[in-house]
C-alpha atoms as a PDB file:
ATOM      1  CA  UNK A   1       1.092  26.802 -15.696  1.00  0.00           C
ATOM      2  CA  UNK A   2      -0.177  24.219 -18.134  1.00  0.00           C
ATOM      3  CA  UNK A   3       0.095  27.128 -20.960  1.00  0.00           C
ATOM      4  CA  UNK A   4       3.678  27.783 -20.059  1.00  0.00           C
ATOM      5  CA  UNK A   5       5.147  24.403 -20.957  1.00  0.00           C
ATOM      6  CA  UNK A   6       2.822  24.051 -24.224  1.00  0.00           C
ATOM      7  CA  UNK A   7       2.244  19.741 -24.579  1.00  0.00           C
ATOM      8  CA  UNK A   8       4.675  19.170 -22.111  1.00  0.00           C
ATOM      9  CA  UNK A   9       3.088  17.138 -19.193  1.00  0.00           C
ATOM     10  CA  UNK A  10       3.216  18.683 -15.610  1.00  0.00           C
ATOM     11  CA  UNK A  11       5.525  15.960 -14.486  1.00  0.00           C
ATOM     12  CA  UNK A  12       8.086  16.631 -17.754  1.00  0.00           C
ATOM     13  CA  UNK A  13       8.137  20.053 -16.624  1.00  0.00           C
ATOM     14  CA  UNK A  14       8.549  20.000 -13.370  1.00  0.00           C
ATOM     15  CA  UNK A  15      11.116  16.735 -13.813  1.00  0.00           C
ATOM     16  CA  UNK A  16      12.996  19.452 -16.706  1.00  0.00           C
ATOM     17  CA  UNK A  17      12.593  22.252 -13.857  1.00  0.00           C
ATOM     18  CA  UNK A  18      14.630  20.078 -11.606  1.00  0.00           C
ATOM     19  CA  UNK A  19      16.829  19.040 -13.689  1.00  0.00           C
ATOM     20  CA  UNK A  20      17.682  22.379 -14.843  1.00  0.00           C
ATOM     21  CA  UNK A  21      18.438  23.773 -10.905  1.00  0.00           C
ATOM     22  CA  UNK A  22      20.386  20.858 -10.345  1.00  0.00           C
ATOM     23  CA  UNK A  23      22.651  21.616 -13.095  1.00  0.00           C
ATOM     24  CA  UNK A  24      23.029  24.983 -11.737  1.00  0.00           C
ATOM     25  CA  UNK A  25      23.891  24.613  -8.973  1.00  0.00           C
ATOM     26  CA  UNK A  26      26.535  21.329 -10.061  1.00  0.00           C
ATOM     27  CA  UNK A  27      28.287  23.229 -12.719  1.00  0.00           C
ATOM     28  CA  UNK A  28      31.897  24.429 -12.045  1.00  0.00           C
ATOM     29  CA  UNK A  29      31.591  27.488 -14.525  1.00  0.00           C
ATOM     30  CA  UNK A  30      28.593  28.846 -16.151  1.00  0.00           C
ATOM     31  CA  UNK A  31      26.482  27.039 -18.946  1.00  0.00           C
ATOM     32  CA  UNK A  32      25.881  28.617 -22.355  1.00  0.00           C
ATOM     33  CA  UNK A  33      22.186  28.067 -23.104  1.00  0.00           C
ATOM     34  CA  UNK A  34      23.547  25.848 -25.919  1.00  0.00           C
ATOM     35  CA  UNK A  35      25.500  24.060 -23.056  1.00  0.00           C
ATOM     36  CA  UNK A  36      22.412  23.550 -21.009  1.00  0.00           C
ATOM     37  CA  UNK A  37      20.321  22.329 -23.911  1.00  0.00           C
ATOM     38  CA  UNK A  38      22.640  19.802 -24.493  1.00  0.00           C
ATOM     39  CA  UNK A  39      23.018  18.903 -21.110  1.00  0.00           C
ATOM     40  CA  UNK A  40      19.011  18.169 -21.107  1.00  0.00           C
ATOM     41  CA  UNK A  41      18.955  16.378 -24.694  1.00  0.00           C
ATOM     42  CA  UNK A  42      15.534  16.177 -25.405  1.00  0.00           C
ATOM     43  CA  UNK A  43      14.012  17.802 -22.468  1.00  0.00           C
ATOM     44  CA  UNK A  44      13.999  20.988 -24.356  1.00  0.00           C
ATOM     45  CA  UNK A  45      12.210  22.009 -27.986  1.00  0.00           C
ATOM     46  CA  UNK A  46      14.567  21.606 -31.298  1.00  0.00           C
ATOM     47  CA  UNK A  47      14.844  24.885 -32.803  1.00  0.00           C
ATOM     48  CA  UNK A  48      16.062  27.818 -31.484  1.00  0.00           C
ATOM     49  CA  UNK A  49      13.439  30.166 -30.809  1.00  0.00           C
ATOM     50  CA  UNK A  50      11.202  27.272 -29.373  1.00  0.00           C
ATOM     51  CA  UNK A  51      14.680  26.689 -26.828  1.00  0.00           C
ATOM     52  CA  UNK A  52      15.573  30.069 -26.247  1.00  0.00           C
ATOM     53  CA  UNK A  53      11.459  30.635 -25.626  1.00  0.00           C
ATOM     54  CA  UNK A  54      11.065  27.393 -23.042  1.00  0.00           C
ATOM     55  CA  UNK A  55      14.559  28.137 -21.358  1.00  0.00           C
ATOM     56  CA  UNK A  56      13.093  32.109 -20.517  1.00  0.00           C
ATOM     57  CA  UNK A  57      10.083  30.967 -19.384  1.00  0.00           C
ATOM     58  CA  UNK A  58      11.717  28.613 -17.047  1.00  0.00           C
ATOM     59  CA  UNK A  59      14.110  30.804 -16.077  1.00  0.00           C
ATOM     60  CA  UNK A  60      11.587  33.740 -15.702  1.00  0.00           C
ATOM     61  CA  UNK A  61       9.877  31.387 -13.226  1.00  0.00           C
ATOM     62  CA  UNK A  62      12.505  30.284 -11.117  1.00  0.00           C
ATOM     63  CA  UNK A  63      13.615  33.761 -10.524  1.00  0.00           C
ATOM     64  CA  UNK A  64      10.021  34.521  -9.601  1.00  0.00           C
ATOM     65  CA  UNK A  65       9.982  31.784  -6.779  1.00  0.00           C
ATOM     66  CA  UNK A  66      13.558  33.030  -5.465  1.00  0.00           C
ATOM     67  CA  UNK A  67      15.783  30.684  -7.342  1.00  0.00           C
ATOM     68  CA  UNK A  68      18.835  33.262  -8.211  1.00  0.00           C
ATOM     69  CA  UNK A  69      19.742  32.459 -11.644  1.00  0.00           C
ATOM     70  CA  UNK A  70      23.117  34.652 -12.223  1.00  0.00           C
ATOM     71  CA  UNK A  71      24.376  35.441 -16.075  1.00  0.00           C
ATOM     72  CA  UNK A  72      27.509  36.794 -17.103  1.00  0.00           C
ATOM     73  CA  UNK A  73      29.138  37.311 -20.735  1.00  0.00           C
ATOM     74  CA  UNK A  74      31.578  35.876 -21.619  1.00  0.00           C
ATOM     75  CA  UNK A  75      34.929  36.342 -23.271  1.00  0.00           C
ATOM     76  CA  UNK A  76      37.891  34.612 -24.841  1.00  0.00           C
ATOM     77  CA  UNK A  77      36.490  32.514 -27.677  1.00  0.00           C
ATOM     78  CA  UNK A  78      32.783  32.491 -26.994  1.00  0.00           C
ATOM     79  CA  UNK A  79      33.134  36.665 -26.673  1.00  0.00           C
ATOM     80  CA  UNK A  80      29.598  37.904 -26.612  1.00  0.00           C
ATOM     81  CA  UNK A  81      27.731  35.011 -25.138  1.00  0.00           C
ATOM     82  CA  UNK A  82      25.648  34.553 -22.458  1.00  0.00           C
ATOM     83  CA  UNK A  83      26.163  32.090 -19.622  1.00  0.00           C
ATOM     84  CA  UNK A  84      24.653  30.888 -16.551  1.00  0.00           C
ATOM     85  CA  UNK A  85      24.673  29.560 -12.719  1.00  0.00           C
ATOM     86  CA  UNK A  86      23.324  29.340  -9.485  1.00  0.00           C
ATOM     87  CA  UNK A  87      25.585  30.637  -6.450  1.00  0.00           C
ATOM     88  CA  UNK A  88      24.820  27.803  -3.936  1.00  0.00           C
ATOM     89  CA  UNK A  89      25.758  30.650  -1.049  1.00  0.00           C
ATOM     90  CA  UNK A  90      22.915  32.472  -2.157  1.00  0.00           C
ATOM     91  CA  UNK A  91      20.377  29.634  -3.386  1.00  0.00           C
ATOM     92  CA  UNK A  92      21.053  27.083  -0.104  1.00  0.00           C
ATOM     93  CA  UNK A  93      19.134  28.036   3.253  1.00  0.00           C
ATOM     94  CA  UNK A  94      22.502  27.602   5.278  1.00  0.00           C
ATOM     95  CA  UNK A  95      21.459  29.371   8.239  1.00  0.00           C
ATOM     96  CA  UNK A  96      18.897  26.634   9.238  1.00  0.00           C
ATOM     97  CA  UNK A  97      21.191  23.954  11.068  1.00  0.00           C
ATOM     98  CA  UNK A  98      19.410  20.928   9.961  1.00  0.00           C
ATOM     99  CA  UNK A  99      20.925  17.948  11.229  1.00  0.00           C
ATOM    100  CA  UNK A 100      21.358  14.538   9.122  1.00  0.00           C
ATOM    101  CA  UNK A 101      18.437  13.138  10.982  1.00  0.00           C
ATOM    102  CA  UNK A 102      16.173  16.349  10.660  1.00  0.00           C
ATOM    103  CA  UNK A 103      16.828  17.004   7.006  1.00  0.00           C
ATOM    104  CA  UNK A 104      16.325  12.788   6.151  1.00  0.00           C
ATOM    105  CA  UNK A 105      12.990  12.848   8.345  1.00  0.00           C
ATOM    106  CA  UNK A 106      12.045  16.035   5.938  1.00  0.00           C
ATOM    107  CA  UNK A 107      13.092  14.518   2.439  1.00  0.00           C
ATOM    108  CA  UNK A 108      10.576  11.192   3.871  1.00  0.00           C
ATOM    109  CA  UNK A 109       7.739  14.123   5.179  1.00  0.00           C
ATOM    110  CA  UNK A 110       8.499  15.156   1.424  1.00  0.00           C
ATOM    111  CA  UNK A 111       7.964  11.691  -0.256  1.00  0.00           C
ATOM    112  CA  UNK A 112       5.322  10.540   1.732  1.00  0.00           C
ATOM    113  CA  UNK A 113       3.173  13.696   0.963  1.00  0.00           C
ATOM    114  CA  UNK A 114       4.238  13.406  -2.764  1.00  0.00           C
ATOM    115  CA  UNK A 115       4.524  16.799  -2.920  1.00  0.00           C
ATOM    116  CA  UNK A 116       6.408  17.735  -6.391  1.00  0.00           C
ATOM    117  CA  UNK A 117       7.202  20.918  -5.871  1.00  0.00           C
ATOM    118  CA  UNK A 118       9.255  19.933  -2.794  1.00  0.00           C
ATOM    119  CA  UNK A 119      12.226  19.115  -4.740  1.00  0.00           C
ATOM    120  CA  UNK A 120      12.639  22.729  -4.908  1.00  0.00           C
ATOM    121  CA  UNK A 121      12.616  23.080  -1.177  1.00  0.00           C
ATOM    122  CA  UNK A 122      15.227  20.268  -0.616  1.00  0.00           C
ATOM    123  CA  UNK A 123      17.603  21.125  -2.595  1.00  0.00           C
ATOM    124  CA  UNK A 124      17.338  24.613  -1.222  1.00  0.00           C
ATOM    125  CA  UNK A 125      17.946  22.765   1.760  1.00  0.00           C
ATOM    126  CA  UNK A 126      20.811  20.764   0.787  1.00  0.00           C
ATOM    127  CA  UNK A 127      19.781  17.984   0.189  1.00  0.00           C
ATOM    128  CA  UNK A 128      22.037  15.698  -0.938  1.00  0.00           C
ATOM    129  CA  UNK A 129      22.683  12.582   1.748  1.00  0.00           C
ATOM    130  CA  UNK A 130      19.817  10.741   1.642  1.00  0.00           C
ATOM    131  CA  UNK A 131      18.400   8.614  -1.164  1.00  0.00           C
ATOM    132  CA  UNK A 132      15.266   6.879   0.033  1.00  0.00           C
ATOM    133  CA  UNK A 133      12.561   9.195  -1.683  1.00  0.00           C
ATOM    134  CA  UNK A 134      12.026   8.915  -5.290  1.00  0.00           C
ATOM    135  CA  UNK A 135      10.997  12.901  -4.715  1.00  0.00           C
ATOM    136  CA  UNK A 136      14.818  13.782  -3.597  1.00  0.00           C
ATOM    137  CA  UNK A 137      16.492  16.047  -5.818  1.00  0.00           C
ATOM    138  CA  UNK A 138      20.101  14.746  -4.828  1.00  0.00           C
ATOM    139  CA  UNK A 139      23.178  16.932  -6.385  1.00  0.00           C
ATOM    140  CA  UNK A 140      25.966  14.935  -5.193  1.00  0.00           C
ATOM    141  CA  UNK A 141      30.072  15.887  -5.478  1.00  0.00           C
ATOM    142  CA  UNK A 142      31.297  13.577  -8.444  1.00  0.00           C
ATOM    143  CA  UNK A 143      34.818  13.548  -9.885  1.00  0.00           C
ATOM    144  CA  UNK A 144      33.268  12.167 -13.212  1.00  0.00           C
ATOM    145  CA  UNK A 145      30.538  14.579 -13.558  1.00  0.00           C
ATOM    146  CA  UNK A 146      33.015  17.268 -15.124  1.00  0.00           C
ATOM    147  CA  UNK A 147      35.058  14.869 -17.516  1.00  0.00           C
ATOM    148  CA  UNK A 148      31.496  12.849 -19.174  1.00  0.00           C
ATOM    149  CA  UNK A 149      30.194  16.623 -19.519  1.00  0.00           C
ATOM    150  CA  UNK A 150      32.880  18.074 -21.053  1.00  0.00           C
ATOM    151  CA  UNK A 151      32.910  14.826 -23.356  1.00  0.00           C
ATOM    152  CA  UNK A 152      29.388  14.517 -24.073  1.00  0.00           C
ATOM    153  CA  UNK A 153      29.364  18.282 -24.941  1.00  0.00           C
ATOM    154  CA  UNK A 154      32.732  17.594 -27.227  1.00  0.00           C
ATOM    155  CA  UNK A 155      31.256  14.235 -28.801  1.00  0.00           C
ATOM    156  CA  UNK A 156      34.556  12.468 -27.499  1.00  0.00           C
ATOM    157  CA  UNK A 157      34.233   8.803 -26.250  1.00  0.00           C
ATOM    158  CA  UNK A 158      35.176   8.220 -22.853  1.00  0.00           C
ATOM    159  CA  UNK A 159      36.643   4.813 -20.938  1.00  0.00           C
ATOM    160  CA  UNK A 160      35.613   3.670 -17.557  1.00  0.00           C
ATOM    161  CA  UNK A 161      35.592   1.148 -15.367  1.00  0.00           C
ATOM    162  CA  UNK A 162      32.064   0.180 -13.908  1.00  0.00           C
ATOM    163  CA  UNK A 163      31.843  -2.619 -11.226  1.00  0.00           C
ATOM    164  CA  UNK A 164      34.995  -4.278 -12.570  1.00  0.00           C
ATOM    165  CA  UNK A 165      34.486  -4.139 -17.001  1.00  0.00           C
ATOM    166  CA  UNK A 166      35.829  -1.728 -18.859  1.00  0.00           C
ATOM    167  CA  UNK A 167      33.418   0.266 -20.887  1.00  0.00           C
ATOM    168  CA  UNK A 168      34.304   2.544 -23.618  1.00  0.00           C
ATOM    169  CA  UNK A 169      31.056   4.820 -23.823  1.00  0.00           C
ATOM    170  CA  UNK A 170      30.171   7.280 -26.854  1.00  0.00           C
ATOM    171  CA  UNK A 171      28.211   9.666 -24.215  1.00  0.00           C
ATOM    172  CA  UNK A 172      25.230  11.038 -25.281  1.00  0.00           C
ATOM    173  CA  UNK A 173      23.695  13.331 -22.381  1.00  0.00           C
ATOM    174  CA  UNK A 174      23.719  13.071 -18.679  1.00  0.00           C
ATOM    175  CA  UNK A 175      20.415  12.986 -16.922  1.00  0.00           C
ATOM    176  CA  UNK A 176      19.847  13.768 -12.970  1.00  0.00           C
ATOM    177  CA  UNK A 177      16.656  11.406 -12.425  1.00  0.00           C
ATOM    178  CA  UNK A 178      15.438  10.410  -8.519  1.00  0.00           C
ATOM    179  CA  UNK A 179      18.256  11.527  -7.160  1.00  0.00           C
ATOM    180  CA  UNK A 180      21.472  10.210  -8.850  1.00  0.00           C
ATOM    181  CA  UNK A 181      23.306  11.533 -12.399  1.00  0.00           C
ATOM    182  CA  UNK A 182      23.111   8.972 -15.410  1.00  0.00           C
ATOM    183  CA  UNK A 183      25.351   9.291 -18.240  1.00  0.00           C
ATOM    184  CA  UNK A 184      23.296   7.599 -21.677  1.00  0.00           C
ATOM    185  CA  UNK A 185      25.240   6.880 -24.332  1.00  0.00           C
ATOM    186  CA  UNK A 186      26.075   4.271 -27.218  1.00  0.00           C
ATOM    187  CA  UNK A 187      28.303   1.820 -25.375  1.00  0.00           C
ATOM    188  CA  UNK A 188      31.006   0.215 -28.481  1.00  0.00           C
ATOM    189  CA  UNK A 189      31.868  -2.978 -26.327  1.00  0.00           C
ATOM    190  CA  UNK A 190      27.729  -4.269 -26.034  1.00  0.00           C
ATOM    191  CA  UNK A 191      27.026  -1.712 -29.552  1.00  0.00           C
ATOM    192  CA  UNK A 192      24.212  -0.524 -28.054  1.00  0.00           C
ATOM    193  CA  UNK A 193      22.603   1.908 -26.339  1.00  0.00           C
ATOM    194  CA  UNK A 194      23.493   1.415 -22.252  1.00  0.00           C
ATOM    195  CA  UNK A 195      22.608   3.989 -19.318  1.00  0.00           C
ATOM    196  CA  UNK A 196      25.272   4.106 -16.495  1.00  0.00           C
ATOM    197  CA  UNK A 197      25.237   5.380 -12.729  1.00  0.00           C
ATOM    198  CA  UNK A 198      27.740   7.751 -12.401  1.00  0.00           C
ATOM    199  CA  UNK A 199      28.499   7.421  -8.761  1.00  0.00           C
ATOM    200  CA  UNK A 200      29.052   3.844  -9.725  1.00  0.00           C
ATOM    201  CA  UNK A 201      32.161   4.177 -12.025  1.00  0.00           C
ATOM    202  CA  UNK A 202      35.158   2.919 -10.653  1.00  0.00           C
ATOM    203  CA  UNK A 203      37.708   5.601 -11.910  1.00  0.00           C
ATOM    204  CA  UNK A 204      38.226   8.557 -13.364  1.00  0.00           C
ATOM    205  CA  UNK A 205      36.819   8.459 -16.996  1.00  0.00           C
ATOM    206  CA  UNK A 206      39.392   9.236 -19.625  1.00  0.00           C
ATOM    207  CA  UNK A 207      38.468  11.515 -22.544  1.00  0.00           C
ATOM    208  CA  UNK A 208      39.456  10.613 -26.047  1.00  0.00           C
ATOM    209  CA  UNK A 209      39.464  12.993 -28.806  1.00  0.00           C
ATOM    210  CA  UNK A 210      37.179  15.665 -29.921  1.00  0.00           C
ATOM    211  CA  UNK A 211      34.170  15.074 -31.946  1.00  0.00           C
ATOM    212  CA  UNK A 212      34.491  11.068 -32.484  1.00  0.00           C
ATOM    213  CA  UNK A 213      30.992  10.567 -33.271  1.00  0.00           C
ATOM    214  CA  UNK A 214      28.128  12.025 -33.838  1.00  0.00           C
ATOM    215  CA  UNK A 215      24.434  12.053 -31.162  1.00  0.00           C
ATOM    216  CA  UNK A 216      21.835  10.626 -33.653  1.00  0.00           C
ATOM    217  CA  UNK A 217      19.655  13.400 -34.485  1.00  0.00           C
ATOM    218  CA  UNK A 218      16.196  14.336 -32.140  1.00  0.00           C
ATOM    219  CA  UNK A 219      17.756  12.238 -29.425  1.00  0.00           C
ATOM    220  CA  UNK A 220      16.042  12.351 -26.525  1.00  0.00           C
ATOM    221  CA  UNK A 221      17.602  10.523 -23.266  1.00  0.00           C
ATOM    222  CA  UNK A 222      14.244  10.401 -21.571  1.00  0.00           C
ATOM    223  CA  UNK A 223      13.141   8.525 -24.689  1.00  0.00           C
ATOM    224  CA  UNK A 224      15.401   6.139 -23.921  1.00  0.00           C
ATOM    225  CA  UNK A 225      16.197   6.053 -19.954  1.00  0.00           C
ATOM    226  CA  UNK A 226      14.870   2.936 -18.614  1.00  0.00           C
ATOM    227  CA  UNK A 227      11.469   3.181 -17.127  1.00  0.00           C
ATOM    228  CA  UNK A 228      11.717   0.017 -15.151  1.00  0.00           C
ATOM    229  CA  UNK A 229      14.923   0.192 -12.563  1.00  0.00           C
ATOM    230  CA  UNK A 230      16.026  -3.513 -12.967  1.00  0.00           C
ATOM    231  CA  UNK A 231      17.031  -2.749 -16.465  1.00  0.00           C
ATOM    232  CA  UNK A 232      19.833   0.157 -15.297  1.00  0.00           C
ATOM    233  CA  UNK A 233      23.488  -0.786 -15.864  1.00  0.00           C
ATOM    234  CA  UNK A 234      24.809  -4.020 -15.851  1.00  0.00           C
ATOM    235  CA  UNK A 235      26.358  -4.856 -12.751  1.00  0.00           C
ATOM    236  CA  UNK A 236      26.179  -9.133 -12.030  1.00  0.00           C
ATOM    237  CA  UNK A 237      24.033 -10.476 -14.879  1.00  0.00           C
ATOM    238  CA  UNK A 238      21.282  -9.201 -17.304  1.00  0.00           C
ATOM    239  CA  UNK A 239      18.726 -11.817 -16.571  1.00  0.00           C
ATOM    240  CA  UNK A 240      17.875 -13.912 -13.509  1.00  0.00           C
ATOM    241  CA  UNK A 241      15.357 -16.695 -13.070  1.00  0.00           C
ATOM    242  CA  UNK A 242      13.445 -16.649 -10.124  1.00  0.00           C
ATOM    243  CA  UNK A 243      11.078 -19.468  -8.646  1.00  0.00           C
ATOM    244  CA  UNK A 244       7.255 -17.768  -7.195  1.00  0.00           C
ATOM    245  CA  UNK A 245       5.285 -19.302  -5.184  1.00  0.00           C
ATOM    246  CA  UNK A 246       1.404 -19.928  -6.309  1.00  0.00           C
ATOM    247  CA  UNK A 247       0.312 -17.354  -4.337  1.00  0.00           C
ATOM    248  CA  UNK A 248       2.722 -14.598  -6.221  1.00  0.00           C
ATOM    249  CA  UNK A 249       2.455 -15.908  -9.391  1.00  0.00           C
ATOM    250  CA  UNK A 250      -0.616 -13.911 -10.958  1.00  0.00           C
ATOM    251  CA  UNK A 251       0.685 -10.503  -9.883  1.00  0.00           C
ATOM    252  CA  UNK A 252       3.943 -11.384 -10.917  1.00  0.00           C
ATOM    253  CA  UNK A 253       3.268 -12.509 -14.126  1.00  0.00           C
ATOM    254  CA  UNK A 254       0.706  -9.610 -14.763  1.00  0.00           C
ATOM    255  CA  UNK A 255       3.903  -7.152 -13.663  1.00  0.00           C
ATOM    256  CA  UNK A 256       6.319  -9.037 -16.315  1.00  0.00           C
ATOM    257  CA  UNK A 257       4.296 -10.600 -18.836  1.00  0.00           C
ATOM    258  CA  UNK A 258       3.872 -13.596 -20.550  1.00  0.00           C
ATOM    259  CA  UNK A 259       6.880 -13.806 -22.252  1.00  0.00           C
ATOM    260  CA  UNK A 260       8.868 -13.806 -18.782  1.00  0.00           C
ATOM    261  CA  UNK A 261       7.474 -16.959 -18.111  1.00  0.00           C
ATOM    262  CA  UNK A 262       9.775 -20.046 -18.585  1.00  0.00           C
ATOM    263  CA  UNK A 263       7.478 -22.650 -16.206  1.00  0.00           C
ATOM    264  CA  UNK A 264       4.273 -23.154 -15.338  1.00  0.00           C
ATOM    265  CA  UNK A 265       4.029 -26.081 -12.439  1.00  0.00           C
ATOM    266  CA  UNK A 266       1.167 -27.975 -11.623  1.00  0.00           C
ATOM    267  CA  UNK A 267       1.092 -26.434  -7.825  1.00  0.00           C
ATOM    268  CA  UNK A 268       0.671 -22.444  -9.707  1.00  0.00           C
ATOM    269  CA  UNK A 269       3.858 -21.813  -8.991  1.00  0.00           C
ATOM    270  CA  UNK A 270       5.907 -20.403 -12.034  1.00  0.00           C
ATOM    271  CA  UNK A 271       9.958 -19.766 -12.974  1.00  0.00           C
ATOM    272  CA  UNK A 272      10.647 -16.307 -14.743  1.00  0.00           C
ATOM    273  CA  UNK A 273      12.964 -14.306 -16.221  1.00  0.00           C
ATOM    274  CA  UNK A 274      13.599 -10.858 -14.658  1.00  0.00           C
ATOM    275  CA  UNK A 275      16.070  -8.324 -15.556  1.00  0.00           C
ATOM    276  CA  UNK A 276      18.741  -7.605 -12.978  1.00  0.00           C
ATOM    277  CA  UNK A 277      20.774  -5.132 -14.651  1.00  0.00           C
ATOM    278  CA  UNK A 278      21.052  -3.215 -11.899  1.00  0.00           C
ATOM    279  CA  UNK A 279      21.514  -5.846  -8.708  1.00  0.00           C
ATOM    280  CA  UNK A 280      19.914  -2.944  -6.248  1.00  0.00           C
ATOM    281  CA  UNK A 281      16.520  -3.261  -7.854  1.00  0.00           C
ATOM    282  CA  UNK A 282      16.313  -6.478  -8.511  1.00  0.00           C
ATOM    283  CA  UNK A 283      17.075  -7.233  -4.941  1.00  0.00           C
ATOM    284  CA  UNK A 284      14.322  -5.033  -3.343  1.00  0.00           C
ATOM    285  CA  UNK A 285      12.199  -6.546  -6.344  1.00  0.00           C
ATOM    286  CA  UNK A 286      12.744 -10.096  -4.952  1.00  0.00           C
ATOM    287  CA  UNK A 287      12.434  -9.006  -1.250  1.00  0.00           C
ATOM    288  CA  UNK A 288       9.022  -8.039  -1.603  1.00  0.00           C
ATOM    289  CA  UNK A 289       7.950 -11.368  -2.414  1.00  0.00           C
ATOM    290  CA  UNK A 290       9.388 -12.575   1.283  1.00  0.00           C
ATOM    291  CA  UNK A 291       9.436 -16.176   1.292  1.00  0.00           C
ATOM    292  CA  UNK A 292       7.482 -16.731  -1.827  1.00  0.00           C
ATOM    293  CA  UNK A 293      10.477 -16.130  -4.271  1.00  0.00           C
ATOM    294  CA  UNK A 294      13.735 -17.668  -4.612  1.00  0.00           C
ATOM    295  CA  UNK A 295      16.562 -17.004  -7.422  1.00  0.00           C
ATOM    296  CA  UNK A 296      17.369 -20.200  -9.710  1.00  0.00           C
ATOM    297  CA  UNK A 297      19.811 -18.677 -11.523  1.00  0.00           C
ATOM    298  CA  UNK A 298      22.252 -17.958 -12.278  1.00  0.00           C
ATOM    299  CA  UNK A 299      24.607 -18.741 -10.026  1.00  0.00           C
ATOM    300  CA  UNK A 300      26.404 -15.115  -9.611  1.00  0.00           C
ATOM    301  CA  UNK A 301      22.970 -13.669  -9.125  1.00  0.00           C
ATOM    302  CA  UNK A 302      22.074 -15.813  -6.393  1.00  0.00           C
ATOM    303  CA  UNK A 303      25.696 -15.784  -4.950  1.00  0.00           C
ATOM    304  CA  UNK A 304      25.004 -11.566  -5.270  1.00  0.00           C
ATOM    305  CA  UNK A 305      22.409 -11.562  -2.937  1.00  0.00           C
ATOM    306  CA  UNK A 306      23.252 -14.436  -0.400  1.00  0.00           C
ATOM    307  CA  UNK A 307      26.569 -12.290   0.057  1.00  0.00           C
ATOM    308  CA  UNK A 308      24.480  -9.071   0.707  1.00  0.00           C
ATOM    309  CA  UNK A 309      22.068 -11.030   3.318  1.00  0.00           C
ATOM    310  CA  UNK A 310      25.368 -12.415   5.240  1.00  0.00           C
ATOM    311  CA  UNK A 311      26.318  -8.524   5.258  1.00  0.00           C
ATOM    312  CA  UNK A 312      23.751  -7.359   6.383  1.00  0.00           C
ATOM    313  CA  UNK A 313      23.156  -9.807   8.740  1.00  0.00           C
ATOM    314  CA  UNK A 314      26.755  -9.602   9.981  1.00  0.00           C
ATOM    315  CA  UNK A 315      26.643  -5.940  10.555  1.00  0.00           C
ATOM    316  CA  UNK A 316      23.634  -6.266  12.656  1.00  0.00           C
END
């Protein structure tokens, strides 16, 4: 296995593996392997005998384990070329019944175990309700899906609304990572590079005109994907500063660094700066510390998750 993917970790492989089925089973027509490639910038060689090479061996190997990869030709203006799917009649295990409950208690089995290669299984299983496993390959219905990829595949900026802003995106690649589709892309309102949740855009995107910029070259959107989920999107604020208790303080400051640190009190308790990009995260993030953690500021952050605790607490 190791000799298939060349200096490609396990985990790249497997995550490009994914990736790949997802899109397969997503896509409304079939993908030209130039279509695919740039689907999964980066996750695939440059050149096109190292592509063409990768993209048979993981094709060769999905077929192998019963993944049914169809291909037609084409006609019309890309007469001649070769394209590809996966029939979700054929690939999905339909005939199994699973109820909500059954198949969420399976994705957790799946999780828990951290079995990789169960990704396969779930989405063979439909999988696509539950998002509490990191594992869970989730290939949810989106009305944007369709418009960012036929932009990001004809280097046309796209506008959106996303939790209220408008954001005009130049969209680089779209990347399917624990379970929900990202769309990457040089954002011209912040000029700079911004990753968005795609089941978190307001509207329909709308697609300006055909090649209006160009993807630097060797991009590579797991390159750039934020590793640490705080950091995704930009939904109430960028930063917050959070009190920790004494107790908290070491591993917290060992988790963010120095440099997060505005206070050091005499009683070990310190004020930080954490990213809250992406409220979500940040909230579980602050959760943990129970009791020993409190937001400072600022004031839409805290307001953010009081409002979510009344919720919560209201629906109880």
């Amino acid at each position: 296995m190791c000799g298939q993917f060349g200096s490609l970790t396990m985990a790249d492989a497997l995550e490009r593996i994914t990736n790949l089925v997802a899109l397969l089973l997503e896509t409304r027509a079939p993908l030209t392997l130039e279509s695919i490639a740039n689907e999964l910038a980066g996750q695939y060689p440059p050149g096109e005998a190292a592509l063409r090479g990768a993209f048979e061996r993981d094709k060769a190997m999905l077929r192998e384990i019963g993944v049914p990869i169809d291909s037609e030709v084409l006609g019309g203006s890309e007469a001649g070329r070769t394209a590809y799917r996966i029939d979700r009649r054929r690939y999905e295990l339909a005939d199994l019944h699973l109820a909500d409950d059954e198949r969420a208690a399976l994705q957790v089995a799946v999780a828990a175990a951290r079995l990789d290669e169960g990704r396969f299984g779930l989405l063979k299983l439909g999988a696509g309700g539950v998002a509490a496993s990191t594992v869970v390959a989730n290939v949810p219905e989106l009305a944007a899906l369709p418009v960012l990829r036929e932009a990001a595949a004809a280097r046309a900026e796209v506008t959106f609304g996303y939790h209220g802003a408008p954001r005009t995106l130049q969209p680089y690649a779209l990347l399917l990572r624990e379970g929900f589709w990202y769309v990457i892309g040089h954002d011209l309102g912040h000029q700079q590079i911004r990753t968005y949740r795609v089941d978190r855009i307001d509207d329909a995107p709308e697609m300006g005109p055909a090649a209006a910029f160009e993807r630097p070259a060797g991009f590579d959107v797991r390159s750039v994907f934020p590793t640490d989920p705080k950091l995704l999107g930009d939904e109430v604020a960028a930063r917050a500063v959070v009190w920790v208790h004494g107790q908290r303080a070491g591993v917290v400051v060992a988790e963010l660094g120095d440099a997060a640190v505005r206070e050091r009190n005499v009683d070990g308790s310190v004020v930080v700066e954490v990213p809250c990009a992406n409220i979500d995260a940040f909230r579980s993030w602050l959760f943990g510390l129970g009791a020993r953690a409190r937001v400072v500021g600022p004031p839409e952050v805290a307001e953010a998750v009081v409002t979510w605790l009344r919720a919560m607490v209201g629906s109880r």
